[in-house]
Protein backbone atom coordinates (compact mmCIF):
# COMPACT_ATOMS: atom_id res chain seq x y z
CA UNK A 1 86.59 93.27 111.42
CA UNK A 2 89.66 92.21 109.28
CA UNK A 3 93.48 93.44 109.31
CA UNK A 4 92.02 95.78 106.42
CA UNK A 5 89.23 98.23 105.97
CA UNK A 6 88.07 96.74 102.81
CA UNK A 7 88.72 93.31 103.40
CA UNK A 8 87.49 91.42 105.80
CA UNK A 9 90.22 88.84 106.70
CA UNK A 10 93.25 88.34 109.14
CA UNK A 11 96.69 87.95 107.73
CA UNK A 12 97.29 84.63 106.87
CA UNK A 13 93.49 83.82 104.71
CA UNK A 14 94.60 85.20 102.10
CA UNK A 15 97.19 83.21 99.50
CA UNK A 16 100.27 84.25 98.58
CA UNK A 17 98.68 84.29 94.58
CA UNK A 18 95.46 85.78 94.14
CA UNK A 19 93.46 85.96 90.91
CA UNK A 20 91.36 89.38 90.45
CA UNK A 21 88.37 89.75 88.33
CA UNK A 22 86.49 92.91 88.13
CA UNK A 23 83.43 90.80 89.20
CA UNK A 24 82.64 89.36 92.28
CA UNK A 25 80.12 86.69 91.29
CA UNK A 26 83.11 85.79 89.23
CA UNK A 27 85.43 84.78 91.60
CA UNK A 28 82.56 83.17 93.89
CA UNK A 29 81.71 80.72 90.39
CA UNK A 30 85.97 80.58 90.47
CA UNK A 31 85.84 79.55 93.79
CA UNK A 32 82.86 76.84 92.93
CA UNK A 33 83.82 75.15 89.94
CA UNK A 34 87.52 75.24 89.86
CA UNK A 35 88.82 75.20 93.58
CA UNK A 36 89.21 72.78 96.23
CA UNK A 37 88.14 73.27 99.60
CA UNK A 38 87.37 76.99 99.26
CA UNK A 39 86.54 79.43 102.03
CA UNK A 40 84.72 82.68 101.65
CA UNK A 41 87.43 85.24 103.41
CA UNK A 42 85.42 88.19 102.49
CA UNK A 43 82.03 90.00 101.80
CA UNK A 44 82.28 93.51 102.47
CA UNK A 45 80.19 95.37 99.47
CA UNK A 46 79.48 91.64 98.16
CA UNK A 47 82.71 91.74 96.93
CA UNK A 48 83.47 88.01 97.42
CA UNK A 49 86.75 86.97 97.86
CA UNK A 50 87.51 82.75 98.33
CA UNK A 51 90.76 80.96 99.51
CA UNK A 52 91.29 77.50 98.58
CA UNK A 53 93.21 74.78 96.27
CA UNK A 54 93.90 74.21 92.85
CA UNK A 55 95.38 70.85 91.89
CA UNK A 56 97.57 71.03 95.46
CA UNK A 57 98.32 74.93 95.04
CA UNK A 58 96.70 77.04 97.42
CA UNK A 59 95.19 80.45 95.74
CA UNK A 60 92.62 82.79 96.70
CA UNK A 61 90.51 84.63 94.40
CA UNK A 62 88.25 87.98 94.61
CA UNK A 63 86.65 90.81 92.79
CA UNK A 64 88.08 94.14 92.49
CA UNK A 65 85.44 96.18 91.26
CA UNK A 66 85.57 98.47 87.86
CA UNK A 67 88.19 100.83 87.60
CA UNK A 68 91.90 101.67 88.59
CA UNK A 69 90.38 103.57 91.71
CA UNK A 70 88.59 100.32 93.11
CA UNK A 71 91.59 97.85 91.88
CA UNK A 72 93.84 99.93 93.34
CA UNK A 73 92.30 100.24 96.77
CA UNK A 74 92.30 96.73 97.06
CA UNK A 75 96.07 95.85 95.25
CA UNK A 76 97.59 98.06 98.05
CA UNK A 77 95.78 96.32 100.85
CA UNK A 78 96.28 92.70 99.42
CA UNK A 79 100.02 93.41 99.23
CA UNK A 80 101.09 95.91 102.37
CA UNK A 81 98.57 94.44 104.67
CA UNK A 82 98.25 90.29 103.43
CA UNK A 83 101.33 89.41 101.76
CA UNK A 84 100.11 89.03 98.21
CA UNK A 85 103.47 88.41 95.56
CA UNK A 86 101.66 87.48 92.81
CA UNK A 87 98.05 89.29 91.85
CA UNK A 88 96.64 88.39 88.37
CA UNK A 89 93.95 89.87 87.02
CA UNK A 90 91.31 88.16 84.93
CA UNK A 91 88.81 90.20 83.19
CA UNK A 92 87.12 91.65 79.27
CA UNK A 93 88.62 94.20 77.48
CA UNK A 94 87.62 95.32 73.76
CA UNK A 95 89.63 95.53 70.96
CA UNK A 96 91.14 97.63 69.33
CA UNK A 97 92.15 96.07 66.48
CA UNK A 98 90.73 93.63 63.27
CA UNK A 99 92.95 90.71 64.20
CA UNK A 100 92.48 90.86 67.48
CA UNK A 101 88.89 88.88 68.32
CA UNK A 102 86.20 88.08 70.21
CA UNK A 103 86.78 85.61 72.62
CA UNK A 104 90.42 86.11 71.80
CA UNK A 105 93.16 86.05 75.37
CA UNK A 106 95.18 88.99 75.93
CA UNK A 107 98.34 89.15 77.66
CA UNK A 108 98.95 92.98 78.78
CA UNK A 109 102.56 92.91 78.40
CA UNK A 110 102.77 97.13 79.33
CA UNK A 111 99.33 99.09 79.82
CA UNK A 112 99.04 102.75 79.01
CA UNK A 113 96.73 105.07 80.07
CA UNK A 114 95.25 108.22 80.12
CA UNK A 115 94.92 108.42 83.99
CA UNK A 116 96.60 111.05 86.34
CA UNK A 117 96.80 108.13 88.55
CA UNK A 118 101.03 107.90 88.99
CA UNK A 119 101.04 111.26 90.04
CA UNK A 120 100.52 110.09 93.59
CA UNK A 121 103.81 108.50 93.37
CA UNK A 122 105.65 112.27 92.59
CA UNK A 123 107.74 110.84 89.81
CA UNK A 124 110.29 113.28 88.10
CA UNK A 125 108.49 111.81 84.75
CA UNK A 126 106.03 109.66 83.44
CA UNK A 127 105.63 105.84 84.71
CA UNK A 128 105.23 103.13 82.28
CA UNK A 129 103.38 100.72 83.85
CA UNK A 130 104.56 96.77 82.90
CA UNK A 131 103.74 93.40 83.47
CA UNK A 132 105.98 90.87 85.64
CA UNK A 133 108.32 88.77 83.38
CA UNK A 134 108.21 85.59 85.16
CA UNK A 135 104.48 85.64 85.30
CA UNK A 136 104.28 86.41 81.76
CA UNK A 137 106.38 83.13 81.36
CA UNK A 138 103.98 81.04 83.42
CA UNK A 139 101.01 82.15 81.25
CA UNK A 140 102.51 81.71 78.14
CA UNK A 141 103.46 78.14 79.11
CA UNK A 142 100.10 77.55 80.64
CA UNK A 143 98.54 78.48 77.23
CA UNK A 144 100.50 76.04 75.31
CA UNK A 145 100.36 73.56 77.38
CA UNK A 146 96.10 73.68 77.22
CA UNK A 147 96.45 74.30 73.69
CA UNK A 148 95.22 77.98 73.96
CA UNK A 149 96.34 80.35 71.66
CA UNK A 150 97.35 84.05 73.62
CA UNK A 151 97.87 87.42 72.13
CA UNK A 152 100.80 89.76 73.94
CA UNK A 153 100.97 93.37 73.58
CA UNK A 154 100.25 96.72 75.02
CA UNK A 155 96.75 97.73 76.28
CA UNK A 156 95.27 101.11 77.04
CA UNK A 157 94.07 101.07 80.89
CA UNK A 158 91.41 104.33 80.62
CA UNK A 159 89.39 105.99 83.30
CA UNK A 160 86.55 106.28 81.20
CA UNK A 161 84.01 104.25 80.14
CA UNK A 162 81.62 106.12 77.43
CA UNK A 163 83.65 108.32 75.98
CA UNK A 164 82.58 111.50 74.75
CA UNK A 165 84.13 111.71 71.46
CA UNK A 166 83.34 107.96 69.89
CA UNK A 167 86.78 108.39 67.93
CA UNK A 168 89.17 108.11 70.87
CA UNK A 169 90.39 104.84 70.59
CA UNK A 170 91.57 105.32 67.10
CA UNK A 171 94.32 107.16 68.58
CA UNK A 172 95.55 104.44 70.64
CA UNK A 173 95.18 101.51 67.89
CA UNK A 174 97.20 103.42 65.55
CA UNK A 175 100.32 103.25 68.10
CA UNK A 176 99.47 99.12 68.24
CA UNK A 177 97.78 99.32 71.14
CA UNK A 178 95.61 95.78 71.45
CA UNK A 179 92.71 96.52 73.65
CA UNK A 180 91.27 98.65 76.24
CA UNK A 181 90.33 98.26 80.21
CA UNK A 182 89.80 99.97 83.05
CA UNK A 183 92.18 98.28 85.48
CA UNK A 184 95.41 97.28 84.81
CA UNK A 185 97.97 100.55 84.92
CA UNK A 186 96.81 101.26 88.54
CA UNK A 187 97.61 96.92 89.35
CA UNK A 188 100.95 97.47 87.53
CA UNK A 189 101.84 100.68 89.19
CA UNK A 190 100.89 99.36 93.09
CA UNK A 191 102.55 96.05 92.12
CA UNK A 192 105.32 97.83 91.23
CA UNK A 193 105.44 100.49 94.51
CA UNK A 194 105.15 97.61 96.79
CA UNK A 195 107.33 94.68 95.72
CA UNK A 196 104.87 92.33 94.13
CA UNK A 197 104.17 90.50 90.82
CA UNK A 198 101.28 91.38 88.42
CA UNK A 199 99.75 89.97 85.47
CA UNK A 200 96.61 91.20 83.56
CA UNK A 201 94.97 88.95 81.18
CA UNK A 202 92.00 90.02 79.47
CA UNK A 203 89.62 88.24 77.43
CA UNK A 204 87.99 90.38 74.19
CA UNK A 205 84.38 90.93 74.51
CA UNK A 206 83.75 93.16 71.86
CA UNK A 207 85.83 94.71 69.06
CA UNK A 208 85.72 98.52 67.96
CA UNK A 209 87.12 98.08 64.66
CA UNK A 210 84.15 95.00 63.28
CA UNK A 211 81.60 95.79 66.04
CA UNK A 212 81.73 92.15 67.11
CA UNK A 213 80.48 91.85 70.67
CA UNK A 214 79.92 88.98 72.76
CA UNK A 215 76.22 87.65 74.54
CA UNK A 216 76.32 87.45 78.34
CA UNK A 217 76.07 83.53 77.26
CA UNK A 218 79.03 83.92 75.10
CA UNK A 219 80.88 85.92 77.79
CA UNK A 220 80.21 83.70 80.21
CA UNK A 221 81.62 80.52 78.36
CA UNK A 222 84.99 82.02 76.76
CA UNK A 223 86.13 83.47 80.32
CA UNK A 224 86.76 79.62 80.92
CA UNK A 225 90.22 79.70 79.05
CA UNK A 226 91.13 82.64 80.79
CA UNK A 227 90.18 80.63 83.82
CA UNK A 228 92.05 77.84 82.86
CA UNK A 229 95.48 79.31 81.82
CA UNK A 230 95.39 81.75 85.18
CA UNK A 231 94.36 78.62 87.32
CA UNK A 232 97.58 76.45 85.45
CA UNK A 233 100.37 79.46 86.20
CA UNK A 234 100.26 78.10 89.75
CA UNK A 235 102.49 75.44 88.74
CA UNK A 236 105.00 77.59 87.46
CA UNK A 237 105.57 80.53 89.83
């Protein structure tokens, strides 16, 4: 057994930066092809989780599962339990508007959602759930320094996945809103509870307004820049 009940490492595997997409094959072809030295930390529910290098930086990577229920479960352990400052998550959302495309990076500068999920926090109001400056900052200047253009904005972090009324999101691009995911508000709002950093960057997989939508292939091959600019923030924070 680990320190954790989901997570089955002792304090100290884990780095103090962490990268968190929603699939675990994900992080274990993160851990393959981009890290140095990695070391599986974690396998509970084949959710892999890795700890390794990256050009001299350590960082660990693992999946979180779909949904601010499953991020969440494992944001508060990674944080109270291993020390985690900075968590940055990698994973697709879908657009919500024309200019915003397909294979397209996302920077979710502030996520709304329609979640009762900051209730368990007994604010006096409503939460708006926000990205860390600093680690906006380091993925910006990752992007331009790879040459890869990134989009900033809000994003709509829902709890549901197909919708009952197909309309929905119409509401939510109106207001600007860039994309939607399942993940983010509930990383924001447990970064925020605890004293950590987060960072979601989502790549677009499909688009609501064209009805553009990427192949597995396709998915598969333009995650690499989110890779890459996630993977070169380590040198700035």
């Amino acid at each position: 057994m680990g320190a954790s009940i989901h997570i089955n490492a002792e304090v100290g595997d884990i780095a103090e930066t962490i990268l968190l997409p929603g699939d675990p094959l994900r992080a274990k072809y993160i851990a393959e092809n981009f890290m140095e030295d990695a070391v599986c930390f974690n396998q509970i529910r084949g959710n892999f989780g890795y700890t390794g290098t990256y050009k001299g930086k350590r960082v660990s990577v693992m999946g979180t599962g779909m949904g601010m229920p499953s991020i969440s479960i494992y944001a508060h352990e990674l944080i109270t339990v291993y020390g985690c400052k900075n968590l940055i998550r990698i994973g697709s959302a879908g657009s919500y508007q024309a200019d915003v495309h397909t294979r397209d990076l996302v920077m979710a500068v502030a996520s709304s959602t329609d979640s009762n999920f900051e209730y368990t926090f007994h604010l006096p109001g409503h939460f708006s759930p926000c990205a860390d400056f600093d680690l906006m900052v380091a993925a910006k200047t990752s992007a331009i320094q790879q040459g890869i253009n990134l989009k900033a904005g809000n994003v709509a972090s829902v709890d549901v996945f197909y919708d009952d009324d197909p309309d929905t999101w119409k509401s939510w691009a109106k207001m600007g809103v860039l994309a939607v995911e399942m993940e983010s508000a509930a990383l924001y709002m447990n970064a925020a509870r605890y004293g950590a950093k987060a960072l979601a960057l989502v790549t677009i997989s499909d688009n609501f307004v064209t009805g553009e939508k990427l192949s597995p292939e396709d998915r598969e091959k333009s995650f690499t820049d989110m890779i890459s600019v996630s993977l070169g923030m380590l040198k700035y924070i």
